[in-house]
N, C-alpha and C. Protein backbone atom coordinates (compact mmCIF):
# COMPACT_ATOMS: atom_id res chain seq x y z
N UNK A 1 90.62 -3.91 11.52
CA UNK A 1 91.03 -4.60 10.31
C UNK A 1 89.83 -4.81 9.38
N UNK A 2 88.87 -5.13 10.13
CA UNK A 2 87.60 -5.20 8.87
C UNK A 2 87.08 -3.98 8.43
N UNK A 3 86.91 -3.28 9.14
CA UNK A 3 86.74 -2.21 9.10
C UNK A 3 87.89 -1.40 7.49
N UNK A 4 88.95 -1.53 7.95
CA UNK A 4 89.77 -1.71 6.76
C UNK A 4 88.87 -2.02 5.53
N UNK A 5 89.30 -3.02 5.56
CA UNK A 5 89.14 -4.49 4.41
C UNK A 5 87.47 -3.72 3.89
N UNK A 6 86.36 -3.37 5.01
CA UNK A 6 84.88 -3.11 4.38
C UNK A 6 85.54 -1.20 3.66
N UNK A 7 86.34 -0.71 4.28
CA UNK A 7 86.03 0.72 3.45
C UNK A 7 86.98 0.42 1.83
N UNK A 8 88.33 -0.72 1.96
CA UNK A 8 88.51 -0.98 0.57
C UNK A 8 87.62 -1.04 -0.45
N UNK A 9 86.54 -1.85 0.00
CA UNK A 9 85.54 -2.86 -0.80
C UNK A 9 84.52 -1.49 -1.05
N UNK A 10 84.68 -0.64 -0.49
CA UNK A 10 83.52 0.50 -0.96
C UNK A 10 84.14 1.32 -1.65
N UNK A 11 85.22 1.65 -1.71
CA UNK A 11 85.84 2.16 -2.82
C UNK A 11 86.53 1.56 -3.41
N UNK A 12 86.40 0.36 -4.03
CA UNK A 12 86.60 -0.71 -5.01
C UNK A 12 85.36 -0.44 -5.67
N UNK A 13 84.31 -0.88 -5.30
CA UNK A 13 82.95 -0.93 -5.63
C UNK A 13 81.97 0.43 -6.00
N UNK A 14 82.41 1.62 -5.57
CA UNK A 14 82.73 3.16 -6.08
C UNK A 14 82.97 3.42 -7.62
N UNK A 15 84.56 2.89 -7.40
CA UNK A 15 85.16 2.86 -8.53
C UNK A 15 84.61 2.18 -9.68
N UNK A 16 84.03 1.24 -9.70
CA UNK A 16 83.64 -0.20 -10.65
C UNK A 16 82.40 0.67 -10.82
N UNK A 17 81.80 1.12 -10.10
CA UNK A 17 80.27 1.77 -10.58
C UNK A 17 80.58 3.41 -11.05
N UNK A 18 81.60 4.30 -11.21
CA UNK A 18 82.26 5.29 -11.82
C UNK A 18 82.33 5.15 -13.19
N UNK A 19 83.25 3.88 -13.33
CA UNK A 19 83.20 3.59 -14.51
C UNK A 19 82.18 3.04 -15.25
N UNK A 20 81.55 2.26 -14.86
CA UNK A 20 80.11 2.10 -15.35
C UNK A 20 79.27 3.30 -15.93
N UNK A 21 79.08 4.28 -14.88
CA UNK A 21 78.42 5.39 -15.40
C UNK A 21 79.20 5.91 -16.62
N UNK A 22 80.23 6.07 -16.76
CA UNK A 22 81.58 6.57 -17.64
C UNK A 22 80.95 6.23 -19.17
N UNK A 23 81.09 4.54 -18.99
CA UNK A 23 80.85 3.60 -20.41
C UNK A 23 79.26 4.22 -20.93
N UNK A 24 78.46 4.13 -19.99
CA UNK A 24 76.66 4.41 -20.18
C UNK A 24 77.02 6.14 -20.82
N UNK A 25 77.86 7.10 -20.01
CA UNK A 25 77.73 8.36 -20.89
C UNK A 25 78.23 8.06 -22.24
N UNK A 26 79.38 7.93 -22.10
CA UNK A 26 80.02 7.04 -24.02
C UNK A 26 79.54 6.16 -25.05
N UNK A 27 78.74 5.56 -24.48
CA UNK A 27 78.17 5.03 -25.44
C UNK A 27 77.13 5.99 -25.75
N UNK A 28 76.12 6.18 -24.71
CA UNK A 28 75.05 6.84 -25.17
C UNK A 28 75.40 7.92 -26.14
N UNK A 29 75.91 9.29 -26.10
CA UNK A 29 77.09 9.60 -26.63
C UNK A 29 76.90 9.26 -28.21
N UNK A 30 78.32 8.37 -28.00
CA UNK A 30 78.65 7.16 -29.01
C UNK A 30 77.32 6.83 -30.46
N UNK A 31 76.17 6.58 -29.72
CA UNK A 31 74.83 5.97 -31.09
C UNK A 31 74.73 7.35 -31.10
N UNK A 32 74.21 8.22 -30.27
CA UNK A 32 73.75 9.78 -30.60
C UNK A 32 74.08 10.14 -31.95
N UNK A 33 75.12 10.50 -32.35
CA UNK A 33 76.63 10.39 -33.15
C UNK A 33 76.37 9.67 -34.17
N UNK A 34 76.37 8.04 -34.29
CA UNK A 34 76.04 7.47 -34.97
C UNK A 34 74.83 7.81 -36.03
N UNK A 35 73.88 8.02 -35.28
CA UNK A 35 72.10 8.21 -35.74
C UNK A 35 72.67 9.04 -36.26
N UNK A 36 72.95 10.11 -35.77
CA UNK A 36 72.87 11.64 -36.52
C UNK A 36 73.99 11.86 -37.79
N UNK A 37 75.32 11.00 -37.68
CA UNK A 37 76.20 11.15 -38.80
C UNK A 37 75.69 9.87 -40.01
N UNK A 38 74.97 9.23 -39.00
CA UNK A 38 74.36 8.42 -40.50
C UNK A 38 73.31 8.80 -41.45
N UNK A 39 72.41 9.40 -40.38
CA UNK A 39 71.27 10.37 -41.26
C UNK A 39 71.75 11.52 -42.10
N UNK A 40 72.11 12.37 -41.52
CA UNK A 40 72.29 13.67 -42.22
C UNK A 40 73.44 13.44 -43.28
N UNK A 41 74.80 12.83 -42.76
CA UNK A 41 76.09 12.15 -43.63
C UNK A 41 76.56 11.40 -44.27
N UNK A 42 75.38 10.21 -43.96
CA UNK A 42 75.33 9.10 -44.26
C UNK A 42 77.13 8.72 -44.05
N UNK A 43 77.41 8.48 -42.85
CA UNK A 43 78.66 8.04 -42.40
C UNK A 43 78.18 7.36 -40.94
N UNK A 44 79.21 5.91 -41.42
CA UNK A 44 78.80 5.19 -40.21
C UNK A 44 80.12 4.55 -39.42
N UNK A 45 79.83 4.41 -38.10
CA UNK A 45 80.83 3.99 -37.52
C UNK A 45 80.61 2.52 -37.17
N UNK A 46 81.84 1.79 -37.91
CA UNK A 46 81.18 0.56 -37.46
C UNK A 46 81.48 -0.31 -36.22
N UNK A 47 82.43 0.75 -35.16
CA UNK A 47 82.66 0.33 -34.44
C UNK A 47 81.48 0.62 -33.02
N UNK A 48 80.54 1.57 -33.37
CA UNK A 48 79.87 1.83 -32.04
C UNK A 48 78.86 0.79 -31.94
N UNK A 49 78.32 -0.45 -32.97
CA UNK A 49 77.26 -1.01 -31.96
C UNK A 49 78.38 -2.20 -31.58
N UNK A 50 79.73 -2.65 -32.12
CA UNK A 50 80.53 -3.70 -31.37
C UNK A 50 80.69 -3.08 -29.97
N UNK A 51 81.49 -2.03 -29.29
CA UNK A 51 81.29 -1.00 -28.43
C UNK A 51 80.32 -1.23 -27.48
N UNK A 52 78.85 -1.28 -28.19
CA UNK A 52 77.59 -1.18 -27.11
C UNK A 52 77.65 -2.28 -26.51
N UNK A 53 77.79 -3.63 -27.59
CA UNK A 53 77.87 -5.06 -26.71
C UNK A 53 78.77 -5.18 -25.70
N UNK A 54 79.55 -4.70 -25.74
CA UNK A 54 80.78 -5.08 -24.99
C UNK A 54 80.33 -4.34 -23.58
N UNK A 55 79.86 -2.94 -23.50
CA UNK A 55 79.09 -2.34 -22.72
C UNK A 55 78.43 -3.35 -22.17
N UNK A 56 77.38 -3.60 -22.69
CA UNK A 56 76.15 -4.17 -22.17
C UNK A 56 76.74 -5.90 -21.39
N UNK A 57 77.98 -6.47 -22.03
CA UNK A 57 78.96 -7.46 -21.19
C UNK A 57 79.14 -6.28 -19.57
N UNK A 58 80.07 -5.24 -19.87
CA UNK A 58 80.50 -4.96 -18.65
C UNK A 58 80.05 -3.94 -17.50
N UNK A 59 78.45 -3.29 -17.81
CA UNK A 59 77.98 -3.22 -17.15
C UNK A 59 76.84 -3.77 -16.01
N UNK A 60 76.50 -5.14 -16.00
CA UNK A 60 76.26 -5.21 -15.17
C UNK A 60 77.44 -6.39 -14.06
N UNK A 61 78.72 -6.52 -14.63
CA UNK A 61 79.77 -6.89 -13.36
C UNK A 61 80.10 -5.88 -13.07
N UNK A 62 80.19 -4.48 -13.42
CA UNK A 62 80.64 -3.47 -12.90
C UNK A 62 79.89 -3.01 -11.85
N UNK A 63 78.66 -2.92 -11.61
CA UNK A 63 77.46 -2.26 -10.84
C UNK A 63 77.04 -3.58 -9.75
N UNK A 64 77.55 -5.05 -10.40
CA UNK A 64 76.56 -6.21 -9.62
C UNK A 64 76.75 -5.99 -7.95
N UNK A 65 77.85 -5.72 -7.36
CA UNK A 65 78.51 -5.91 -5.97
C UNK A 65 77.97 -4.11 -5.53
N UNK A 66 77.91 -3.25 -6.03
CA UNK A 66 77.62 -1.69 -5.32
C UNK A 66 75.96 -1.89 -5.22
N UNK A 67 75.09 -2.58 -6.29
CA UNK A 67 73.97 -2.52 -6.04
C UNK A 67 73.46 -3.46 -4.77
N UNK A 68 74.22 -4.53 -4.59
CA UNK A 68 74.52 -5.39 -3.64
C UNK A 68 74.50 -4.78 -2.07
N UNK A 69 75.40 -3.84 -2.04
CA UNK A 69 75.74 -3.20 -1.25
C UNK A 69 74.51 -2.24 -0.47
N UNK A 70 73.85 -1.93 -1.38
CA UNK A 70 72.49 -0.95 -1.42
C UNK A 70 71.29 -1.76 -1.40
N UNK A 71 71.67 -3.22 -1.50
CA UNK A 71 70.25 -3.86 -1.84
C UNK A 71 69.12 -3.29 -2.30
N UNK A 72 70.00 -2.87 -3.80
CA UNK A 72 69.03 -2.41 -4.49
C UNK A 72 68.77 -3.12 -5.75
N UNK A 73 69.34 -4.54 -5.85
CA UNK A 73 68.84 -5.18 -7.25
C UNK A 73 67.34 -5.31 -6.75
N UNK A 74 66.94 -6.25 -7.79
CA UNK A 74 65.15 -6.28 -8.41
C UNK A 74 64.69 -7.86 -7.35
N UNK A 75 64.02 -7.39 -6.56
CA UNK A 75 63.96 -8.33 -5.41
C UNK A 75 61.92 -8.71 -5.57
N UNK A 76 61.28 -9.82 -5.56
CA UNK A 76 60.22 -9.65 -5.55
C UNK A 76 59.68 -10.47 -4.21
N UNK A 77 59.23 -9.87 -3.18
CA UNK A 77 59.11 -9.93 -1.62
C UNK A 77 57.57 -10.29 -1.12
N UNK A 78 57.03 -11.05 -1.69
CA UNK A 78 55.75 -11.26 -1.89
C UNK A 78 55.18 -12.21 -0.58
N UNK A 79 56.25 -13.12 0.12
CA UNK A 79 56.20 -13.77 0.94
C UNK A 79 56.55 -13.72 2.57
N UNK A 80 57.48 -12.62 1.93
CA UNK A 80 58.49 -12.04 3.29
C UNK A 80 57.93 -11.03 4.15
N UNK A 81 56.81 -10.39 4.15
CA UNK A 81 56.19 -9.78 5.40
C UNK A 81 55.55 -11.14 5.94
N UNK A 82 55.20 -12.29 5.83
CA UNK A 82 54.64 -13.25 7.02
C UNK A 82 55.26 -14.06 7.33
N UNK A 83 56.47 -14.12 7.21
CA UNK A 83 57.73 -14.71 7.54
C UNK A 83 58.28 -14.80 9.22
N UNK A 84 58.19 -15.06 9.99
CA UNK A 84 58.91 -14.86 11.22
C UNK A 84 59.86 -14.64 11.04
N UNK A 85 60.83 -13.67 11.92
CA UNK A 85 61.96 -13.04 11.93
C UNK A 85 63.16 -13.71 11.75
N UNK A 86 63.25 -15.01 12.79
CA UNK A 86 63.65 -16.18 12.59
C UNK A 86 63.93 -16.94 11.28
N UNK A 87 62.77 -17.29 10.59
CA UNK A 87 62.57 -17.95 9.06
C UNK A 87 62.94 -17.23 8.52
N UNK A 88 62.66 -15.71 8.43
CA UNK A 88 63.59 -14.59 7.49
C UNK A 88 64.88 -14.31 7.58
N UNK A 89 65.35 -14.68 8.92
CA UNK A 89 67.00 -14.67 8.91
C UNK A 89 67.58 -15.88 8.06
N UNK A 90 67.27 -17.40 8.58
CA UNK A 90 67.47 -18.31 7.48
C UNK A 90 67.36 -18.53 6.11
N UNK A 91 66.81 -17.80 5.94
CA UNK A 91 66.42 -17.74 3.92
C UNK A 91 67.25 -16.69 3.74
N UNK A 92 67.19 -15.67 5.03
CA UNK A 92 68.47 -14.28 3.99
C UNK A 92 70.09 -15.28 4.10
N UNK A 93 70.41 -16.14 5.11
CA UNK A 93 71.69 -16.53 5.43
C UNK A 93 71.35 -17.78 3.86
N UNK A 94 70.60 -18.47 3.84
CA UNK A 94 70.67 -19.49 2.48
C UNK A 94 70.73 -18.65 1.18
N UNK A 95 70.23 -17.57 1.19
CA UNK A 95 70.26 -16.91 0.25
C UNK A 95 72.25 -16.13 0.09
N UNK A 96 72.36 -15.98 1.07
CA UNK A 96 73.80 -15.25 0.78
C UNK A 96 74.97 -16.04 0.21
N UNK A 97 74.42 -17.44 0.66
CA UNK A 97 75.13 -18.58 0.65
C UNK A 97 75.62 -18.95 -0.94
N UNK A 98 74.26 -18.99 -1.43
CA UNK A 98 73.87 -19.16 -2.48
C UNK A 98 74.84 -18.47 -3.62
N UNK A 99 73.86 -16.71 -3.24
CA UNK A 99 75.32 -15.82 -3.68
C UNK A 99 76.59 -16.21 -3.39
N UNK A 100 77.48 -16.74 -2.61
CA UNK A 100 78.43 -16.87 -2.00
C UNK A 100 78.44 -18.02 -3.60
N UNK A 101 78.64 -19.25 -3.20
CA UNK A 101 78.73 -20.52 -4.30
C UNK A 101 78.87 -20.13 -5.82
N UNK A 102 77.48 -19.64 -6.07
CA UNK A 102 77.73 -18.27 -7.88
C UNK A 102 78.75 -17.64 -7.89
N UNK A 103 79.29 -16.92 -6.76
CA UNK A 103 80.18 -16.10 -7.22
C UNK A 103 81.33 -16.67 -7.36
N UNK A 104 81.62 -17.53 -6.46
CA UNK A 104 83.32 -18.32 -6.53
C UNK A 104 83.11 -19.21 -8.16
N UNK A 105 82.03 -19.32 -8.21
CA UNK A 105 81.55 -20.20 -9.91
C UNK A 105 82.29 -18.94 -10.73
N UNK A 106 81.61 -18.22 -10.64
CA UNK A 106 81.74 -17.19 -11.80
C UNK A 106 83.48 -16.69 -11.62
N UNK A 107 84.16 -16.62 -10.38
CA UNK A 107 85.58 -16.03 -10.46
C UNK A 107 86.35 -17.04 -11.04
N UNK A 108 85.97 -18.53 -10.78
CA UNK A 108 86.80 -19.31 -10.70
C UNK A 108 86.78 -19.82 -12.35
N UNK A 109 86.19 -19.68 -12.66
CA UNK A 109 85.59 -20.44 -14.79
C UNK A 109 85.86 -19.26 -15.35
N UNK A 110 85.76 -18.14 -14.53
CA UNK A 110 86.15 -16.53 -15.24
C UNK A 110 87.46 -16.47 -15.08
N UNK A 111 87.87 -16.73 -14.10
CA UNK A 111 89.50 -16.45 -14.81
C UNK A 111 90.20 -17.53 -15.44
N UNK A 112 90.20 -18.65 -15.43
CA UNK A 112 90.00 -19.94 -16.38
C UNK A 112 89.98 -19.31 -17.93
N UNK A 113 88.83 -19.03 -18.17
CA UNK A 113 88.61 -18.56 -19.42
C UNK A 113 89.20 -17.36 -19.91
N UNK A 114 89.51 -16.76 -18.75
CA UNK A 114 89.48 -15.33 -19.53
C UNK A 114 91.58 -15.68 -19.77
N UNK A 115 92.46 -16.54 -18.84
CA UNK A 115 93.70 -17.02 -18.81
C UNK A 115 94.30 -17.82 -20.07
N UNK A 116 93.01 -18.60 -20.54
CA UNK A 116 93.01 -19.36 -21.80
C UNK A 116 92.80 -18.70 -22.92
N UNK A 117 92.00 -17.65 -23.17
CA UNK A 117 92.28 -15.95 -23.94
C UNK A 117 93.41 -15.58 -24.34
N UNK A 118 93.83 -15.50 -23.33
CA UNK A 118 95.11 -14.80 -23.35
C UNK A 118 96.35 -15.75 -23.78
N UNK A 119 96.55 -16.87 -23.00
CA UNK A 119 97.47 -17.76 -23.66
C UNK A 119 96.93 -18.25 -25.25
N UNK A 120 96.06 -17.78 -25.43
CA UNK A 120 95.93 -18.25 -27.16
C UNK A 120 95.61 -17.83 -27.86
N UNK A 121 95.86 -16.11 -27.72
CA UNK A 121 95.81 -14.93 -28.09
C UNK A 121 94.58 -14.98 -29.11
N UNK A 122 93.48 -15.33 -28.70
CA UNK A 122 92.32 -15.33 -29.35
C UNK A 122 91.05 -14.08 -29.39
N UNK A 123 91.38 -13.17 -30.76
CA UNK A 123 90.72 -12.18 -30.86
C UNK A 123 89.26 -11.79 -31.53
N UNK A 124 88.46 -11.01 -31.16
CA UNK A 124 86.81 -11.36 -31.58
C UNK A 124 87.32 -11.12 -32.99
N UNK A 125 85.95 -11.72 -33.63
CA UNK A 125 86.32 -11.95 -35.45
C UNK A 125 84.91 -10.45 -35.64
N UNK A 126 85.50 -9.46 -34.90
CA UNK A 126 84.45 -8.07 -35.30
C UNK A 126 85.11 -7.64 -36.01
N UNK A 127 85.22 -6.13 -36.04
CA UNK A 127 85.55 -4.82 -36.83
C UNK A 127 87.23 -4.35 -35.69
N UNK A 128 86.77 -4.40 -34.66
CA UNK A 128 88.02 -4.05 -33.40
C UNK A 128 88.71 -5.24 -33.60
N UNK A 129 88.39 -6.24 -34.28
CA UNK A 129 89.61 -7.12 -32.99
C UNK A 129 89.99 -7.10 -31.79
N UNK A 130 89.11 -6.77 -31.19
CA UNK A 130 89.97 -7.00 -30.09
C UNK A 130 90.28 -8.25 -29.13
N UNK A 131 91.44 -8.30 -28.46
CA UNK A 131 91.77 -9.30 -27.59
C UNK A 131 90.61 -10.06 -26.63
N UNK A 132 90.33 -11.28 -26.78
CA UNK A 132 88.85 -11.79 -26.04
C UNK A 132 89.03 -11.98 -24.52
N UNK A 133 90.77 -11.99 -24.33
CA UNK A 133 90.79 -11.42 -22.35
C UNK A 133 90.41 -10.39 -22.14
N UNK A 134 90.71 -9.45 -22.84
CA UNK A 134 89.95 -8.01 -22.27
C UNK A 134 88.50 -8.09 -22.36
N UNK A 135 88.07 -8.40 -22.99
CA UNK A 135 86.35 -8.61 -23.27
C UNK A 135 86.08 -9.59 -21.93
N UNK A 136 86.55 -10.21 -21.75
CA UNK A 136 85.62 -11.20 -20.95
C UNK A 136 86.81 -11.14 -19.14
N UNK A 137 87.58 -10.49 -18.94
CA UNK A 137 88.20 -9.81 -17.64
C UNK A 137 87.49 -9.60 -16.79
N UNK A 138 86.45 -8.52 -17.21
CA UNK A 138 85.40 -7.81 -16.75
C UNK A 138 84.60 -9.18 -15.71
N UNK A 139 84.27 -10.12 -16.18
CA UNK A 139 83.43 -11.28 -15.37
C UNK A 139 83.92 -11.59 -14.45
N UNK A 140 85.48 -12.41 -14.33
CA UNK A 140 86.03 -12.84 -12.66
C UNK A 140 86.34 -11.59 -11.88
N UNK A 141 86.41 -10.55 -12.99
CA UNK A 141 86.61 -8.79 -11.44
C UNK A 141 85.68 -8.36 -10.74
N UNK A 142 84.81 -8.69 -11.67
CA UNK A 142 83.36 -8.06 -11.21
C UNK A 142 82.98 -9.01 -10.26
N UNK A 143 83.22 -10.50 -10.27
CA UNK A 143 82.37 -11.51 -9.54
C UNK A 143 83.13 -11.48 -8.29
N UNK A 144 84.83 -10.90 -8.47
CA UNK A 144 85.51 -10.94 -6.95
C UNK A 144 84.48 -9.92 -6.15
N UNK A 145 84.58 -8.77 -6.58
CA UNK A 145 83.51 -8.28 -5.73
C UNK A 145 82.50 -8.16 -5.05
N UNK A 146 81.71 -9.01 -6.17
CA UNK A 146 80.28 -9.79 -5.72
C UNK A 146 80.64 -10.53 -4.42
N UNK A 147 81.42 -11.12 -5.08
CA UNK A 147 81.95 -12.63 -3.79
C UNK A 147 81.95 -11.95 -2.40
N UNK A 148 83.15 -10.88 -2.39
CA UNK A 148 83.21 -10.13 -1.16
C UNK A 148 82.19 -9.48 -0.61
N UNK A 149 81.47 -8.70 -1.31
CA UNK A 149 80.26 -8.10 -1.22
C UNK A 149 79.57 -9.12 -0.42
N UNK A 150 79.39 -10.21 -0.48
CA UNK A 150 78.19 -11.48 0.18
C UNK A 150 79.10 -11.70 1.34
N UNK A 151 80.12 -12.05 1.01
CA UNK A 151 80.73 -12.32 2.67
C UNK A 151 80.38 -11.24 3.78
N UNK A 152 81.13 -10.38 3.16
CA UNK A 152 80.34 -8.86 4.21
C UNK A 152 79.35 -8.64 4.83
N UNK A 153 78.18 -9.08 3.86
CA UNK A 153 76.69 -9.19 4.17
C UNK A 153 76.56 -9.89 4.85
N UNK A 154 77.32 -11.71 4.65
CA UNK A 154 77.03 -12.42 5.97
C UNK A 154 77.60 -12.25 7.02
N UNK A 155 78.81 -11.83 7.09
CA UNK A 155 79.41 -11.49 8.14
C UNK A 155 78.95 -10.14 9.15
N UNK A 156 78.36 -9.47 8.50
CA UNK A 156 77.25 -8.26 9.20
C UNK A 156 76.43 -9.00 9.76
N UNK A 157 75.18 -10.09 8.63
CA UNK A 157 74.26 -10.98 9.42
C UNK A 157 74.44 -11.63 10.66
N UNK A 158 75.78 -12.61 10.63
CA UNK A 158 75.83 -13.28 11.67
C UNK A 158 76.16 -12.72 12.85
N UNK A 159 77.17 -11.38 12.82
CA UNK A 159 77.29 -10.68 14.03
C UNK A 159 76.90 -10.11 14.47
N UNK A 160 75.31 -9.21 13.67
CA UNK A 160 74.56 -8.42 14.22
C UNK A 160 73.58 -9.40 14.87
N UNK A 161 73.24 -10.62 13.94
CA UNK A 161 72.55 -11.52 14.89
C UNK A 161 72.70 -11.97 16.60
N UNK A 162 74.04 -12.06 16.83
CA UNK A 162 74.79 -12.74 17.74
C UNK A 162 74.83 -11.54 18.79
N UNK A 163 75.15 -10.05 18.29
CA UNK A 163 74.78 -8.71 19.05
C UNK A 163 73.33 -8.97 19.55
N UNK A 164 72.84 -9.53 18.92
CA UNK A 164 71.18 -9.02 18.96
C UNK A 164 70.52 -10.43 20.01
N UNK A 165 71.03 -11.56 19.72
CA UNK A 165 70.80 -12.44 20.65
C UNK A 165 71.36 -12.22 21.89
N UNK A 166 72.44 -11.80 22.26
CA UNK A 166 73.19 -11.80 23.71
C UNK A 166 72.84 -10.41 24.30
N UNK A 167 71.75 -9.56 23.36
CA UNK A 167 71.57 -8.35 24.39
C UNK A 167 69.79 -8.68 24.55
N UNK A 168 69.08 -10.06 24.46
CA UNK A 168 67.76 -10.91 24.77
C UNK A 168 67.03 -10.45 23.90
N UNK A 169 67.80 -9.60 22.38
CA UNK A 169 66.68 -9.25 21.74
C UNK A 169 66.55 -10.54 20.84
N UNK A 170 65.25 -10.09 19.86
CA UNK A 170 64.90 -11.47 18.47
C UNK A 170 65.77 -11.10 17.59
N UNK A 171 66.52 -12.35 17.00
CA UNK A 171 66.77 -12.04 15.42
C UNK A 171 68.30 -13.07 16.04
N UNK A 172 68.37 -13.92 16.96
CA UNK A 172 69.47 -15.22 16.89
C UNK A 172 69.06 -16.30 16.32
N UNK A 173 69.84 -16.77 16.12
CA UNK A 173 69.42 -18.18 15.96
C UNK A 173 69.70 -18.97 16.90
């Protein structure tokens, strides 16, 4: 069953970073286009830098939970080689925790907000108009993932720990 539930979450989290790359080719794209039909044509689109923001909103909930996954966000480890194995398990478990608390913040005020959008059909005052649930969606989807993403992690932690204590190796608590 977890097993399940962990290969959903990787192709959930696949997907969410697909599209990410998707938006980053389109836009980029997108100004290319811009620059060049404004220079030479002097024709401008005034929808590609509203476009970029909105980008730059939904790429990093799109990518936050796959980079997660890879522990590959921007980590600065300056302390953690003299750490006992022990003390380093506790700061990674407070640390997940942590993540854990942010993220139910962010799903729970994110869909709040993004529900109150929608019931009051409140649209950006740009060039698109567009609907401000769709603009701001992107935050409680992205943060479910996150959320799950950390449980996983702890739930790997604590049971590889618990593997690792009952076969007399280090790394229990």
């Amino acid at each position: 069953m977890v097993k399940k539930l962990s290969r959903y979450l990787d192709v959930s989290e696949n997907f969410f970073a697909f599209i990410a790359a998707l938006l980053i080719l389109f836009i980029t794209i997108s100004i290319i286009l811009e620059v060049v039909f404004r220079l030479f044509f002097n024709i401008s689109f005034s929808w590609v830098h509203e476009l970029s923001e909105y980008t730059l909103l939904y790429l990093p909930f799109l990518t936050a939970a796959w980079l997660l996954r890879y522990n590959d966000h921007i980590v600065i480890d300056l302390i953690e080689p003299i750490l006992s194995p022990r003390v380093k398990y506790v700061l990674d478990i407070i640390i997940i925790l942590i993540g854990i608390f942010v993220s139910v913040i962010l799903v729970w005020f994110g869909f709040i907000t993004v529900a109150d959008y929608f019931s009051s059909g409140l649209r950006s005052q740009t060039t698109l108009k567009i609907p401000k649930g769709y603009i701001a969606i992107i935050i409680p989807l992205g943060s479910v993932l996150l959320l799950f993403e950390f449980i996983r992690i702890l739930y790997r932690k604590v049971f590889s720990a618990q593997n690792l204590a009952g076969n007399g190796e280090e790394g229990g608590i």
